[in-house]
C-alpha atoms as a PDB file:
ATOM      1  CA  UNK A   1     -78.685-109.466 -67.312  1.00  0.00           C
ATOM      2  CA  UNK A   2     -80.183-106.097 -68.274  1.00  0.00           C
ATOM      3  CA  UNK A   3     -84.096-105.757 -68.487  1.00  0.00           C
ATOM      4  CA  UNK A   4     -85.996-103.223 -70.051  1.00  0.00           C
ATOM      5  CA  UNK A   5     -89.623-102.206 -71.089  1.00  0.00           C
ATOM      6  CA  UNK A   6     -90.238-101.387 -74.611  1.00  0.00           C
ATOM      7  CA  UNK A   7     -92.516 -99.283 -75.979  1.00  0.00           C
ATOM      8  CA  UNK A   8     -95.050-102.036 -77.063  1.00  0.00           C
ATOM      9  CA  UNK A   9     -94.240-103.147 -72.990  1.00  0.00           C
ATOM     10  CA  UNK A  10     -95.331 -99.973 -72.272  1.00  0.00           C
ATOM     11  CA  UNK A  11     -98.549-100.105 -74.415  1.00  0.00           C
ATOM     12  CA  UNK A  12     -99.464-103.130 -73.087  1.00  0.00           C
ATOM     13  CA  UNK A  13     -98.887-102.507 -69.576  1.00  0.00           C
ATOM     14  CA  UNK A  14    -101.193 -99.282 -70.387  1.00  0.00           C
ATOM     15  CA  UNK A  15    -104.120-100.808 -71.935  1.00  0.00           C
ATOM     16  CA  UNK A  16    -104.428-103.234 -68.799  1.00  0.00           C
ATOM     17  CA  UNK A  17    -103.815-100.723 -66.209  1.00  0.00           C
ATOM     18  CA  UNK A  18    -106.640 -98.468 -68.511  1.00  0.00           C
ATOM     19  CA  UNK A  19    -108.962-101.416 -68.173  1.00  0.00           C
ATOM     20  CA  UNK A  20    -108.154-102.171 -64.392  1.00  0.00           C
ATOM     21  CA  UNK A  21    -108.158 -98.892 -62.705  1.00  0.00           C
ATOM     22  CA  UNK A  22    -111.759 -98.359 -63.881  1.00  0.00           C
ATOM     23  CA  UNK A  23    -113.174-101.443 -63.317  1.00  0.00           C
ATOM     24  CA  UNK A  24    -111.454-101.956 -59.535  1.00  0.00           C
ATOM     25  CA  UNK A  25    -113.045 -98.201 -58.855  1.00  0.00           C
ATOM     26  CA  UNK A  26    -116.489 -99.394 -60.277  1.00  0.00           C
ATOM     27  CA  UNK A  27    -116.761-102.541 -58.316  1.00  0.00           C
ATOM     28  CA  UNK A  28    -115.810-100.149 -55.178  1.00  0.00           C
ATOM     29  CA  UNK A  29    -118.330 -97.423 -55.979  1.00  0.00           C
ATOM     30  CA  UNK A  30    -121.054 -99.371 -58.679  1.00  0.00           C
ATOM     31  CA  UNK A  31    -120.821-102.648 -59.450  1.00  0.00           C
ATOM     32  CA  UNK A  32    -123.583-101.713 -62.029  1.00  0.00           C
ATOM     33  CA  UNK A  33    -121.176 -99.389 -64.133  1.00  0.00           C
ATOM     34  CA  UNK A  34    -118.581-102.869 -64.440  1.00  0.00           C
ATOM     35  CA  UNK A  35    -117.694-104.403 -67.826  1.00  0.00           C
ATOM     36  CA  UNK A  36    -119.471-107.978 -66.516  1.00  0.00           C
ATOM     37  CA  UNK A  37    -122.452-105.939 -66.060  1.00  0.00           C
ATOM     38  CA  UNK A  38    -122.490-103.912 -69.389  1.00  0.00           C
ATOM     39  CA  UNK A  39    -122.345-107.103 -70.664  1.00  0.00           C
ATOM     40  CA  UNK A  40    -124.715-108.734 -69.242  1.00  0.00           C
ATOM     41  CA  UNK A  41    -127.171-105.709 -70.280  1.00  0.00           C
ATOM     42  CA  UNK A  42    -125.695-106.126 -73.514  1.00  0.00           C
ATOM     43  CA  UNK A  43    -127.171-109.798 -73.902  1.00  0.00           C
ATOM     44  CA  UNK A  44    -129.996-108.846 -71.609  1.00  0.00           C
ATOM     45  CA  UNK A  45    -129.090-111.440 -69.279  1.00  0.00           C
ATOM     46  CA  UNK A  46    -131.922-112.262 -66.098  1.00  0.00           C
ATOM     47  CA  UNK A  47    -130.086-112.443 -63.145  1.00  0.00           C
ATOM     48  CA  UNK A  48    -133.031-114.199 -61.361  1.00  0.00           C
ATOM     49  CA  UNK A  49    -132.439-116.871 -64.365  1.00  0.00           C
ATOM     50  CA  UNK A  50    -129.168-116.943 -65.620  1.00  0.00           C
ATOM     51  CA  UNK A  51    -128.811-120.469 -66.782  1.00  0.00           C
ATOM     52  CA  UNK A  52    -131.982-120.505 -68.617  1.00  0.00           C
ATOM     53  CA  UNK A  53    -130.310-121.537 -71.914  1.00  0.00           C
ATOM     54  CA  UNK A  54    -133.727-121.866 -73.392  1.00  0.00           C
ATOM     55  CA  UNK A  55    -134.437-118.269 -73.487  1.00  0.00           C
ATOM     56  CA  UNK A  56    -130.489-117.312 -74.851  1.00  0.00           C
ATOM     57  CA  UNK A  57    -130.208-115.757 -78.159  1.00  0.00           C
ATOM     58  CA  UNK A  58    -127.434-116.160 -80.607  1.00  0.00           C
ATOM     59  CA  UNK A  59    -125.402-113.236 -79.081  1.00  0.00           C
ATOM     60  CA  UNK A  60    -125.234-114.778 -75.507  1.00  0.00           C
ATOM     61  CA  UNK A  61    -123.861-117.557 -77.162  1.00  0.00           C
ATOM     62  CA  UNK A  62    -121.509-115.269 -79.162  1.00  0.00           C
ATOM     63  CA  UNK A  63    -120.409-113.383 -76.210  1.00  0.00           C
ATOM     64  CA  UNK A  64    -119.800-116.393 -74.090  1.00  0.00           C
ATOM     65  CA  UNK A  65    -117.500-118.642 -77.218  1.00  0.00           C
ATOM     66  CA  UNK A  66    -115.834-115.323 -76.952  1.00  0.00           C
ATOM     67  CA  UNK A  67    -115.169-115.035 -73.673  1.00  0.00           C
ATOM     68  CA  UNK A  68    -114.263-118.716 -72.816  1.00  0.00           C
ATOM     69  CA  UNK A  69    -112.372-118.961 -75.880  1.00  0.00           C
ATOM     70  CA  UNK A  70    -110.446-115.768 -74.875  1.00  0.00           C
ATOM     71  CA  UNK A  71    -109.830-117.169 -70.975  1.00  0.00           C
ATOM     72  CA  UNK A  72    -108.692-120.226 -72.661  1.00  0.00           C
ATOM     73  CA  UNK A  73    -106.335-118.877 -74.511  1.00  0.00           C
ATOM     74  CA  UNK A  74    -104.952-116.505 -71.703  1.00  0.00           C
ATOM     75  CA  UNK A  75    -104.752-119.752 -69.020  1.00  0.00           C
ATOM     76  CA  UNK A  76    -102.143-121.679 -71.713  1.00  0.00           C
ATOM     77  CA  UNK A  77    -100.485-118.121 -73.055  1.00  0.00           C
ATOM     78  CA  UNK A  78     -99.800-116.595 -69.742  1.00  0.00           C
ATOM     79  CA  UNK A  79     -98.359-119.280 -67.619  1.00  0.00           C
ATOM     80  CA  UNK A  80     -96.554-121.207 -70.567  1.00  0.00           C
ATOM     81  CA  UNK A  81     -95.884-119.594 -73.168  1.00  0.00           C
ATOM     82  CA  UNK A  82     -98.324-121.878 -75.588  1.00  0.00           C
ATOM     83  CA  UNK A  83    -100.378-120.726 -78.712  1.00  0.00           C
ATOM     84  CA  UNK A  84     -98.056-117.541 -79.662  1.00  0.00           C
END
């Protein structure tokens, strides 16, 4: 059995590696320059309070149905092939 990377393989395998190279060095050098913590200044997230939900806004809880739904879809697509 032959196996090969296409060109979409190869696009894919570049846009992670162009997210993960930067991110790796940033957690080594800043952990400030992160995507987590562009985020996080994004929503303008406390640290100090983070599970305040009484003081979120409608983009924290944008930004987090986002994200959970887009974990939850990687955790079933990944490992088993579901939701194509």
């Amino acid at each position: 059995m032959r196996t090969h990377v296409t060109l979409f393989g190869l696009y894919w395998i570049g846009w992670i590696l162009a997210f993960l190279i930067p991110e790796f060095f940033w957690l080594w050098k800043n952990s400030a320059n992160t995507l987590s913590d562009e985020v996080w200044g994004l929503e303008q997230l406390s640290l100090t309070r983070p599970f305040d939900l009484g003081i979120w806004t409608w983009v924290h809880w944008v930004v987090t149905l986002i994200v959970w739904g887009l974990f939850g879809w990687l955790s079933l697509h990944f490992p088993f092939g579901l939701l194509r």
